[in-house]
Protein backbone atom coordinates (compact mmCIF):
# COMPACT_ATOMS: atom_id res chain seq x y z
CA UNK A 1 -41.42 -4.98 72.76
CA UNK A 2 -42.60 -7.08 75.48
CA UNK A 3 -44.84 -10.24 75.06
CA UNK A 4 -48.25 -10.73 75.90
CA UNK A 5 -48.98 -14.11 77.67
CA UNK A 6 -52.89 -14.97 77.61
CA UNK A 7 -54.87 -17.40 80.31
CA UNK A 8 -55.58 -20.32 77.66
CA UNK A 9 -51.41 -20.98 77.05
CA UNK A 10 -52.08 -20.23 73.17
CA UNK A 11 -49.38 -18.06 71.24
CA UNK A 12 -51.15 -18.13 67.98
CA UNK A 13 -52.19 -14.54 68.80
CA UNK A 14 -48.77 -13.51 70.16
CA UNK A 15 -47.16 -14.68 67.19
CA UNK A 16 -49.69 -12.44 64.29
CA UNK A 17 -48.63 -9.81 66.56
CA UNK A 18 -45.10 -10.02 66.54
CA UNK A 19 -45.39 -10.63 62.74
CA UNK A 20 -47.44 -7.47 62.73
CA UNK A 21 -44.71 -5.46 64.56
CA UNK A 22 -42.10 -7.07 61.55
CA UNK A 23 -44.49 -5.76 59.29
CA UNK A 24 -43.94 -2.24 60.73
CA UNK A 25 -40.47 -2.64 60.92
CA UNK A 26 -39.46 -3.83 57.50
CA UNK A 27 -42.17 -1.06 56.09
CA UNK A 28 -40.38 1.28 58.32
CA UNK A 29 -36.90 0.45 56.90
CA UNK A 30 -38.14 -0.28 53.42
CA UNK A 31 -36.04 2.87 52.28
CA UNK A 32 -33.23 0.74 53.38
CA UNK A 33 -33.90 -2.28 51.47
CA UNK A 34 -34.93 -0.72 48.15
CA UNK A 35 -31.63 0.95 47.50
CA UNK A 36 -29.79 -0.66 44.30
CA UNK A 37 -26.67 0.43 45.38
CA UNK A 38 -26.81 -2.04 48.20
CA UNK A 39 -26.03 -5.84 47.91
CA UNK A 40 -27.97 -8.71 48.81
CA UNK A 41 -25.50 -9.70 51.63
CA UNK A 42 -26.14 -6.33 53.01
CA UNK A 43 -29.93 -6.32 53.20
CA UNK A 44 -29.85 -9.72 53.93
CA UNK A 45 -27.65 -8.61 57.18
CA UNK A 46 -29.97 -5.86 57.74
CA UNK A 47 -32.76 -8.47 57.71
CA UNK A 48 -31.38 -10.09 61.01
CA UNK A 49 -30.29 -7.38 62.72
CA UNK A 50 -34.02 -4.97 61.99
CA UNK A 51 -36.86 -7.86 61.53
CA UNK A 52 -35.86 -10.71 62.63
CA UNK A 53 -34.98 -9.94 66.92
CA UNK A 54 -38.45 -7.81 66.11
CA UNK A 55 -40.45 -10.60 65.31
CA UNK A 56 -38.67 -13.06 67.30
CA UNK A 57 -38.40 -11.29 70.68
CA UNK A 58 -39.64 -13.25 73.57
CA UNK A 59 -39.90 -16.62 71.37
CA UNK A 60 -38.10 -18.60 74.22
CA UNK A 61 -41.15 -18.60 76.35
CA UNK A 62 -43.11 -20.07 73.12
CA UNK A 63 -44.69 -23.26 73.34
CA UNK A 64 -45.24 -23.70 69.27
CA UNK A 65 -47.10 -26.47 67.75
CA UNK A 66 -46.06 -27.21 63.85
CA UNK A 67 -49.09 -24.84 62.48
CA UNK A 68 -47.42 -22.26 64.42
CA UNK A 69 -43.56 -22.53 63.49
CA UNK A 70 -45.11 -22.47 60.00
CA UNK A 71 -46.37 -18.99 60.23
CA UNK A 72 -43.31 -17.39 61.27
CA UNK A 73 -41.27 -19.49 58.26
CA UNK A 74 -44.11 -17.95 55.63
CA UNK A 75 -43.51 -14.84 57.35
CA UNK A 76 -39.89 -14.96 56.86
CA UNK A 77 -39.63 -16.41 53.28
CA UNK A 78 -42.18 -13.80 52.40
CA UNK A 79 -39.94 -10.85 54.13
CA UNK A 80 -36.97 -12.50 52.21
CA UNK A 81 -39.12 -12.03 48.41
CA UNK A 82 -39.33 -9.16 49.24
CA UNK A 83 -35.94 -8.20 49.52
CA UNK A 84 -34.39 -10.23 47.22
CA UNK A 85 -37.06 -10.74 44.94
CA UNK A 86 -38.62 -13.65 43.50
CA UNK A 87 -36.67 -15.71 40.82
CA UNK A 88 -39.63 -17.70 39.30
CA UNK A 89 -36.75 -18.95 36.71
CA UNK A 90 -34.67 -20.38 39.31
CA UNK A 91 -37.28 -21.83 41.26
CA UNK A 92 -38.98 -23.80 38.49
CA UNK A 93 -42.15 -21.64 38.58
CA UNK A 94 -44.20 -20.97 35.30
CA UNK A 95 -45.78 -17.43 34.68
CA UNK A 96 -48.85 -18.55 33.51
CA UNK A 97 -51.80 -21.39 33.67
CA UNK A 98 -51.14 -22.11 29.71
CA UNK A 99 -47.45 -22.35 30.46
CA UNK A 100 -48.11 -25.80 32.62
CA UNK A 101 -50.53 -27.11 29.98
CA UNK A 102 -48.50 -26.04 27.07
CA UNK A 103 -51.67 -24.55 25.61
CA UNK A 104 -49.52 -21.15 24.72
CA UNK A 105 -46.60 -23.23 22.61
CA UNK A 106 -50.00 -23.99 19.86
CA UNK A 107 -50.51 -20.37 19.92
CA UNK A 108 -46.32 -19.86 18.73
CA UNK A 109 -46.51 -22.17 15.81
């Protein structure tokens, strides 16, 4: 689980492998999160105890510029859809194209 420090001081590739290796582990644990039985407090806990040290291990020697920091939060909110699954409702999302235009209320009347 160590890090991998290059010559040129850049963690870009550092950081797509540690998001690889949360990859592994939430497809690893997937069994985990995909029980119904379980709440969302309790795969949200197993979030930050499996993926999160995985993917973050060895971030205290980063040197992160904003491009960077942004990866690991799409990473995360991604990992997080996953598990909880997207409310497109509750975020204000439409399903469709013809939902923003409003072509598809025509097609109701």
């Amino acid at each position: 689980m160590g890090t991998q420090n290059s010559n040129d001081k850049s963690v870009e590739e550092e950081i797509q492998r540690r998001i690889l290796v949360g990859n592994r582990t939430y497809f690893a644990a997937i069994s985990l999160f995909r029980i119904r039985l379980s709440s969302r407090a309790t795969k949200i806990i197993l979030y930050k105890t499996l993926i999160r040290p995985a993917v973050l291990c060895g971030a205290e020697g980063w040197t992160v510029t904003e491009r960077e920091e942004q990866t690991v939060l799409i990473f995360e909110r991604e990992i997080l859809r996953r598990i909880c699954g997207a409310k497109y409702e509750k975020w204000g999302m439409q399903k469709s194209n013809e939902s923003r235009t409003g072509r598809d209320e025509q097609w109701r009347k």
